[in-house]
PDB file of N, CA and C in Angstrom:
ATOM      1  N   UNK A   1     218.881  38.597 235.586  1.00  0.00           N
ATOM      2  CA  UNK A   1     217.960  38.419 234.480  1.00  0.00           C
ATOM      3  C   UNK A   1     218.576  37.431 233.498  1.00  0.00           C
ATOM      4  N   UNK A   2     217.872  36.816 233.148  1.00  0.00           N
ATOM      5  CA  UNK A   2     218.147  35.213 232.162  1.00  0.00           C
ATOM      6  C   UNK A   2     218.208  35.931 230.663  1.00  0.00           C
ATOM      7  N   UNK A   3     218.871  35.113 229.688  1.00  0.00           N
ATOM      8  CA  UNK A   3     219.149  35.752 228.352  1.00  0.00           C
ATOM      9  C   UNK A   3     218.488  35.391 227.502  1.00  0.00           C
ATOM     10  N   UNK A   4     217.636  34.217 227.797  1.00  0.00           N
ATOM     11  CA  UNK A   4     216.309  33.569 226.474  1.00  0.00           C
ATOM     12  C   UNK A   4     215.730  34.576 226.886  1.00  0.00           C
ATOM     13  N   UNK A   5     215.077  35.492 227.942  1.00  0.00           N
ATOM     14  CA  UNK A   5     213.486  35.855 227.470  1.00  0.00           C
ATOM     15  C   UNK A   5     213.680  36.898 227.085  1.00  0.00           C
ATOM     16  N   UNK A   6     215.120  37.604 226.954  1.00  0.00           N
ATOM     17  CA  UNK A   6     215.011  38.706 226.378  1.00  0.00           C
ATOM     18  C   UNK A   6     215.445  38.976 224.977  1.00  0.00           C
ATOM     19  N   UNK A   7     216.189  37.592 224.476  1.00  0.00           N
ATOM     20  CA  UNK A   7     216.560  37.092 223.038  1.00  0.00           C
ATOM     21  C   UNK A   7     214.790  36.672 222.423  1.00  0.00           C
ATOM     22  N   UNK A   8     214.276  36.286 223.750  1.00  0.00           N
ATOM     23  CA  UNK A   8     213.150  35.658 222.923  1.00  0.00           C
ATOM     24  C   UNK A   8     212.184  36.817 222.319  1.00  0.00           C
ATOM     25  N   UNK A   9     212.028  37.969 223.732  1.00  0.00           N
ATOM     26  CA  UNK A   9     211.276  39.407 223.389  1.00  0.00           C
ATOM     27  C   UNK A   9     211.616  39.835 222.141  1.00  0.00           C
ATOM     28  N   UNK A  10     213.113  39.600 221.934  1.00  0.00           N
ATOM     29  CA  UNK A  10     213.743  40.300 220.894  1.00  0.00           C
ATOM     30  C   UNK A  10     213.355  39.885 219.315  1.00  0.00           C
ATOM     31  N   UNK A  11     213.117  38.592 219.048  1.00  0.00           N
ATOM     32  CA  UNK A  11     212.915  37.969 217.766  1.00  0.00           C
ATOM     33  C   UNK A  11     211.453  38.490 217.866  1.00  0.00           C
ATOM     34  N   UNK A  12     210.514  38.101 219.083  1.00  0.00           N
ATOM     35  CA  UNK A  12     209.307  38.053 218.899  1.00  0.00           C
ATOM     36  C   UNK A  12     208.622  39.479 218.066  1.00  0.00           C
ATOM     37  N   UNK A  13     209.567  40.812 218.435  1.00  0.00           N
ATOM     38  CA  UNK A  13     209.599  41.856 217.916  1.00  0.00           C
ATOM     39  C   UNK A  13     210.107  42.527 216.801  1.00  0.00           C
ATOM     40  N   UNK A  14     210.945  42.031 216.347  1.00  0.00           N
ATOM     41  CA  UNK A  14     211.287  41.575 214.979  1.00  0.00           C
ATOM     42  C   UNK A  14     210.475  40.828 214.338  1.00  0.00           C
ATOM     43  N   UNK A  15     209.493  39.702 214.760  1.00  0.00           N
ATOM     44  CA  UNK A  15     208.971  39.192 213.754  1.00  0.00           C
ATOM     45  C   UNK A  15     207.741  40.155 213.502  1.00  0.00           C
ATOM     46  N   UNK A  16     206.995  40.525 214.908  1.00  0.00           N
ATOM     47  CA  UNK A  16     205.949  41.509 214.459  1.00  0.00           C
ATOM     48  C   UNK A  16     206.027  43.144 213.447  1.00  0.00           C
ATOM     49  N   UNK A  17     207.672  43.070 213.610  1.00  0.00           N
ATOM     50  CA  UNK A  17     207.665  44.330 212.701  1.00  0.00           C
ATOM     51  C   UNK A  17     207.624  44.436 211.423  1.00  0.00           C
ATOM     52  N   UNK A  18     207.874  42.878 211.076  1.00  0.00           N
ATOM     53  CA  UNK A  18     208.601  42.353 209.792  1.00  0.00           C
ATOM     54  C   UNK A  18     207.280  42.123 208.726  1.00  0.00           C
ATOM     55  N   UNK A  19     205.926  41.490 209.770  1.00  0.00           N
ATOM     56  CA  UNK A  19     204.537  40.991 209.262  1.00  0.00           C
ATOM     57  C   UNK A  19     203.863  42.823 209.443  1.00  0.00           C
ATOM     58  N   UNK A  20     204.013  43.358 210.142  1.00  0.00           N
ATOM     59  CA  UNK A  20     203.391  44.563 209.933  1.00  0.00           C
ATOM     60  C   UNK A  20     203.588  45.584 208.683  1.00  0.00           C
ATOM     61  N   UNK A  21     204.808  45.319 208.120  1.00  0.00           N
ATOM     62  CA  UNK A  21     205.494  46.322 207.422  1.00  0.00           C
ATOM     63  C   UNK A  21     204.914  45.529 206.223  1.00  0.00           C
ATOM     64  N   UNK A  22     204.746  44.149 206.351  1.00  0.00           N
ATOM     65  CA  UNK A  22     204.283  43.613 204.638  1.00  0.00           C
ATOM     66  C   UNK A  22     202.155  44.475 204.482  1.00  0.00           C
ATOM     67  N   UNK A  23     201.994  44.677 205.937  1.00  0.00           N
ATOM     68  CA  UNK A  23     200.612  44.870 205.846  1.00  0.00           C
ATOM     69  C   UNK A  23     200.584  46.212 205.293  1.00  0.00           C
ATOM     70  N   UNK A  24     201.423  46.774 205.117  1.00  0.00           N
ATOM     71  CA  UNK A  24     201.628  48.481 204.579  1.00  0.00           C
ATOM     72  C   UNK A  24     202.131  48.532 203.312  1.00  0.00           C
ATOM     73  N   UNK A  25     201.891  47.402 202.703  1.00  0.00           N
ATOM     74  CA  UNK A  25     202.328  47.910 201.198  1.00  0.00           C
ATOM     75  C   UNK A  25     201.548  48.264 200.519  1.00  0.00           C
ATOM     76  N   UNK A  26     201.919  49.375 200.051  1.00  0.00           N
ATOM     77  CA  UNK A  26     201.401  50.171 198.838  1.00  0.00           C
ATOM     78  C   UNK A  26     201.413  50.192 197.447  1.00  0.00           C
ATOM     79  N   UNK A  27     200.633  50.918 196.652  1.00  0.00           N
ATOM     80  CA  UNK A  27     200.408  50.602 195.342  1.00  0.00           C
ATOM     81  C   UNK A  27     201.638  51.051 194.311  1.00  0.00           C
ATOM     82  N   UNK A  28     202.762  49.936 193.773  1.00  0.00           N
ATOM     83  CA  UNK A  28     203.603  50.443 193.359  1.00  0.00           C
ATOM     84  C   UNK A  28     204.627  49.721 194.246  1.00  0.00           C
ATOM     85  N   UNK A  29     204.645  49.399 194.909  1.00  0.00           N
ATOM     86  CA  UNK A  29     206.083  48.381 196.264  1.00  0.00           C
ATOM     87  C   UNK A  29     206.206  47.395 195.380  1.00  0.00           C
ATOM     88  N   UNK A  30     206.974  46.929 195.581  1.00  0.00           N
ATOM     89  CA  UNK A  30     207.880  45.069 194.698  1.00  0.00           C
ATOM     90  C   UNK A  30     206.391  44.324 195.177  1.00  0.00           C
ATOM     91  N   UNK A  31     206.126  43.872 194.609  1.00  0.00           N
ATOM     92  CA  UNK A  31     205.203  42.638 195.095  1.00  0.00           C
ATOM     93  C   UNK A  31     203.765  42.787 194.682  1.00  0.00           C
ATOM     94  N   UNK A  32     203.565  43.701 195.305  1.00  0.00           N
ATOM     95  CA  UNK A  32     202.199  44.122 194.585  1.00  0.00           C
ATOM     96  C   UNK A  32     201.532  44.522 192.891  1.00  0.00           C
ATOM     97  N   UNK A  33     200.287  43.504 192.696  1.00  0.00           N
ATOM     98  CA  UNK A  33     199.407  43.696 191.417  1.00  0.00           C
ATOM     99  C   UNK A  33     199.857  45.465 190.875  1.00  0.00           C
ATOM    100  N   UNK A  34     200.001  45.494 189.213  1.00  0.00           N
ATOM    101  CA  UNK A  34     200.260  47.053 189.192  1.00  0.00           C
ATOM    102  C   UNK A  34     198.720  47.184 188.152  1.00  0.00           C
ATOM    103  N   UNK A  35     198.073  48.217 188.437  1.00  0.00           N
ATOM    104  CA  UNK A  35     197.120  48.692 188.063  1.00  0.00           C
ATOM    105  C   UNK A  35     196.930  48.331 186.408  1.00  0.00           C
ATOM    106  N   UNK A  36     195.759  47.973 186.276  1.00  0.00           N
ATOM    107  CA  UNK A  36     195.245  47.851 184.596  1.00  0.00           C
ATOM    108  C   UNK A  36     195.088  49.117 183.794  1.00  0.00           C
ATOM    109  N   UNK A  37     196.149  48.870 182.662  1.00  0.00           N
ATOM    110  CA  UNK A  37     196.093  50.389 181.910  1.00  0.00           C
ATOM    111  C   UNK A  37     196.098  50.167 180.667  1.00  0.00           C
ATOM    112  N   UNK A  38     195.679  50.898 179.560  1.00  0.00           N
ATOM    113  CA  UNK A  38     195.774  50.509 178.313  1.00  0.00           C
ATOM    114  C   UNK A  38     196.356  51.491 177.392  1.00  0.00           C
ATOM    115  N   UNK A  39     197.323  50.674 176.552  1.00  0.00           N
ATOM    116  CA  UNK A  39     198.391  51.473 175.748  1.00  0.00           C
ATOM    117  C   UNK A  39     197.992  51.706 174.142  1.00  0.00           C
ATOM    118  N   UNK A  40     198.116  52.758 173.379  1.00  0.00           N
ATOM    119  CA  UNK A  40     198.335  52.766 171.916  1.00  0.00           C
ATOM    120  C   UNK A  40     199.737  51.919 171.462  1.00  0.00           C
ATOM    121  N   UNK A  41     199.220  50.935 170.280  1.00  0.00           N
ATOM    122  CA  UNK A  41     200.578  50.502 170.103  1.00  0.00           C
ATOM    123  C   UNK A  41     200.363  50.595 168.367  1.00  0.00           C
ATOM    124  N   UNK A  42     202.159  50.688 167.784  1.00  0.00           N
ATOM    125  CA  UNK A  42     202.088  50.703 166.676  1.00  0.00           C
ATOM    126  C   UNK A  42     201.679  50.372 165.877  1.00  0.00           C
ATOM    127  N   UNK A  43     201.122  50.840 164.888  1.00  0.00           N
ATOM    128  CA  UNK A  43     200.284  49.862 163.897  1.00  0.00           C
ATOM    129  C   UNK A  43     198.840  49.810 164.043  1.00  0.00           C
ATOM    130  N   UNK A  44     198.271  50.962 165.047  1.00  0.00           N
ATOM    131  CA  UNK A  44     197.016  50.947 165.638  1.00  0.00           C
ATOM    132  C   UNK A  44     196.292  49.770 166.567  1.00  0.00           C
ATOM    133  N   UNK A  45     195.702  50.059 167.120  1.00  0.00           N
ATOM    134  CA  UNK A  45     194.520  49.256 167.867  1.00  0.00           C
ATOM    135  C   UNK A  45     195.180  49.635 169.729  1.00  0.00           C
ATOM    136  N   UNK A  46     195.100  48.783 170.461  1.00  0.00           N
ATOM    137  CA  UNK A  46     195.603  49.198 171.464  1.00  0.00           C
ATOM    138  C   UNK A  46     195.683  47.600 172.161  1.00  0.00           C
ATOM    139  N   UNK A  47     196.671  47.827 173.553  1.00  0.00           N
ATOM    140  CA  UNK A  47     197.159  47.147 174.216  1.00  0.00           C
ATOM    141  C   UNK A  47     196.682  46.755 175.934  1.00  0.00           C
ATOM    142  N   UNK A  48     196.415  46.204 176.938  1.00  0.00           N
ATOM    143  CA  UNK A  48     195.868  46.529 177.878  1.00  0.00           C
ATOM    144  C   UNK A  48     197.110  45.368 178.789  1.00  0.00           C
ATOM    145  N   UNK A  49     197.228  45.866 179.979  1.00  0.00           N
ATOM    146  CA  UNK A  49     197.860  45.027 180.698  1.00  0.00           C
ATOM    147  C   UNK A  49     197.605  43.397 180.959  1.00  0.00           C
ATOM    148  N   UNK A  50     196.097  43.943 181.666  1.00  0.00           N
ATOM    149  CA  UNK A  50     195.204  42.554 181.847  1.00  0.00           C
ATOM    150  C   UNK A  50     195.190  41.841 180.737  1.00  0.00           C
ATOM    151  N   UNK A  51     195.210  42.285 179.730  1.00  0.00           N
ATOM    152  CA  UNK A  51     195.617  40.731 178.226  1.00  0.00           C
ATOM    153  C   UNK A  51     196.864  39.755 178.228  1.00  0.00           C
ATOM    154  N   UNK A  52     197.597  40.517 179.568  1.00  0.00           N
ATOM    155  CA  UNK A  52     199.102  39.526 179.506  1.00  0.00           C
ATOM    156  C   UNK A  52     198.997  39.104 180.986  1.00  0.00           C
ATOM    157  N   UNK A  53     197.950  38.895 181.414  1.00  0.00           N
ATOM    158  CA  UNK A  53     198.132  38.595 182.885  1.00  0.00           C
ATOM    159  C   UNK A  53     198.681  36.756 182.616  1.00  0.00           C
ATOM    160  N   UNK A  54     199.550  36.678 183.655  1.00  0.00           N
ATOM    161  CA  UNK A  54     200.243  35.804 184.067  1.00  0.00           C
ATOM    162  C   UNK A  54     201.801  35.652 183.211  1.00  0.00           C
ATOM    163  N   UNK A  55     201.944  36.675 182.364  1.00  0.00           N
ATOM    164  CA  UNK A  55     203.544  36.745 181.759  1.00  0.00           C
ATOM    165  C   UNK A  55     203.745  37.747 182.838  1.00  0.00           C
ATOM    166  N   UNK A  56     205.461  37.922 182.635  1.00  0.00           N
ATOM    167  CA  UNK A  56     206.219  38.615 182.597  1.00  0.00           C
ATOM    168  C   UNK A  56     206.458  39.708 181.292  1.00  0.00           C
ATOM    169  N   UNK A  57     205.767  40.994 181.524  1.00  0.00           N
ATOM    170  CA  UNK A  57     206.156  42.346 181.198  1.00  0.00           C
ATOM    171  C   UNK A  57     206.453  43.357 181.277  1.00  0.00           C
ATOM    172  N   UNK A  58     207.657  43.808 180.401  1.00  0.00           N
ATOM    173  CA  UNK A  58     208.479  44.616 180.496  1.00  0.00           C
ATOM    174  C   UNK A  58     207.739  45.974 179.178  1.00  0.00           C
ATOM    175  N   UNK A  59     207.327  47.237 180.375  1.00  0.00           N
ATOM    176  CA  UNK A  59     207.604  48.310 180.124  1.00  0.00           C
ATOM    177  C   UNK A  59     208.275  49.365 179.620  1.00  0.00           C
ATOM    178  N   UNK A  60     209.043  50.031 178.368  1.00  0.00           N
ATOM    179  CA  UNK A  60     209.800  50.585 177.790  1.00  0.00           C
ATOM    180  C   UNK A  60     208.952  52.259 177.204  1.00  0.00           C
ATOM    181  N   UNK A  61     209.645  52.902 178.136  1.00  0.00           N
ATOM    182  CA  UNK A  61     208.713  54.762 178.020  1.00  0.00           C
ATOM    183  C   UNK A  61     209.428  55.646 177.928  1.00  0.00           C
ATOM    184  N   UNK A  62     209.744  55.927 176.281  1.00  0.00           N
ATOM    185  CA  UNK A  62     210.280  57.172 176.085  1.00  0.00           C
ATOM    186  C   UNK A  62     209.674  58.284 176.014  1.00  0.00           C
ATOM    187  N   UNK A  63     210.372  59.447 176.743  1.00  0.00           N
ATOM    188  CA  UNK A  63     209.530  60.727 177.196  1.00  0.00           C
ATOM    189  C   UNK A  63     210.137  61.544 175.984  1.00  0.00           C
ATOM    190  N   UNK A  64     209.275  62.373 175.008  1.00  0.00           N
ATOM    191  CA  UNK A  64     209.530  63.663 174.112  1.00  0.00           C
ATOM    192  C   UNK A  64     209.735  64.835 174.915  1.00  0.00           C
ATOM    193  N   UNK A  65     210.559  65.826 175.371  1.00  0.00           N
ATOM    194  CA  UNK A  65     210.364  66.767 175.890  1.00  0.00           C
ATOM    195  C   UNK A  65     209.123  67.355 176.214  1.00  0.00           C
TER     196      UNK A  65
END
């Protein structure tokens, strides 16, 4: 038995595992849109995610007992 077709089987299966596993991402994985939510913020009125679409934001949630 020759060593390409089974190096070749080998990548070819690796690559399909690699494109399958991106097809299974879920809500919350690195990469994926995170859901539109809207916050109270100090000083009244409120905040919504979708108003900052296309920045970079950072989340900060302190829990009260």
């Amino acid at each position: 038995m020759s060593v390409a077709p089974v190096r070749l089987t080998y990548i070819l299966s690796l690559c399909l595992a690699l494109i399958g596993g991106m097809a299974l991402a879920a809500p919350g994985d690195v990469g994926t849109p995170a859901a539109d939510f809207n916050l109270q913020v100090f000083g009244g009125g409120t905040q919504s995610l979708s108003q900052n679409s296309g920045k970079v934001v950072m989340l900060f949630v302190i829990g009260y007992g």
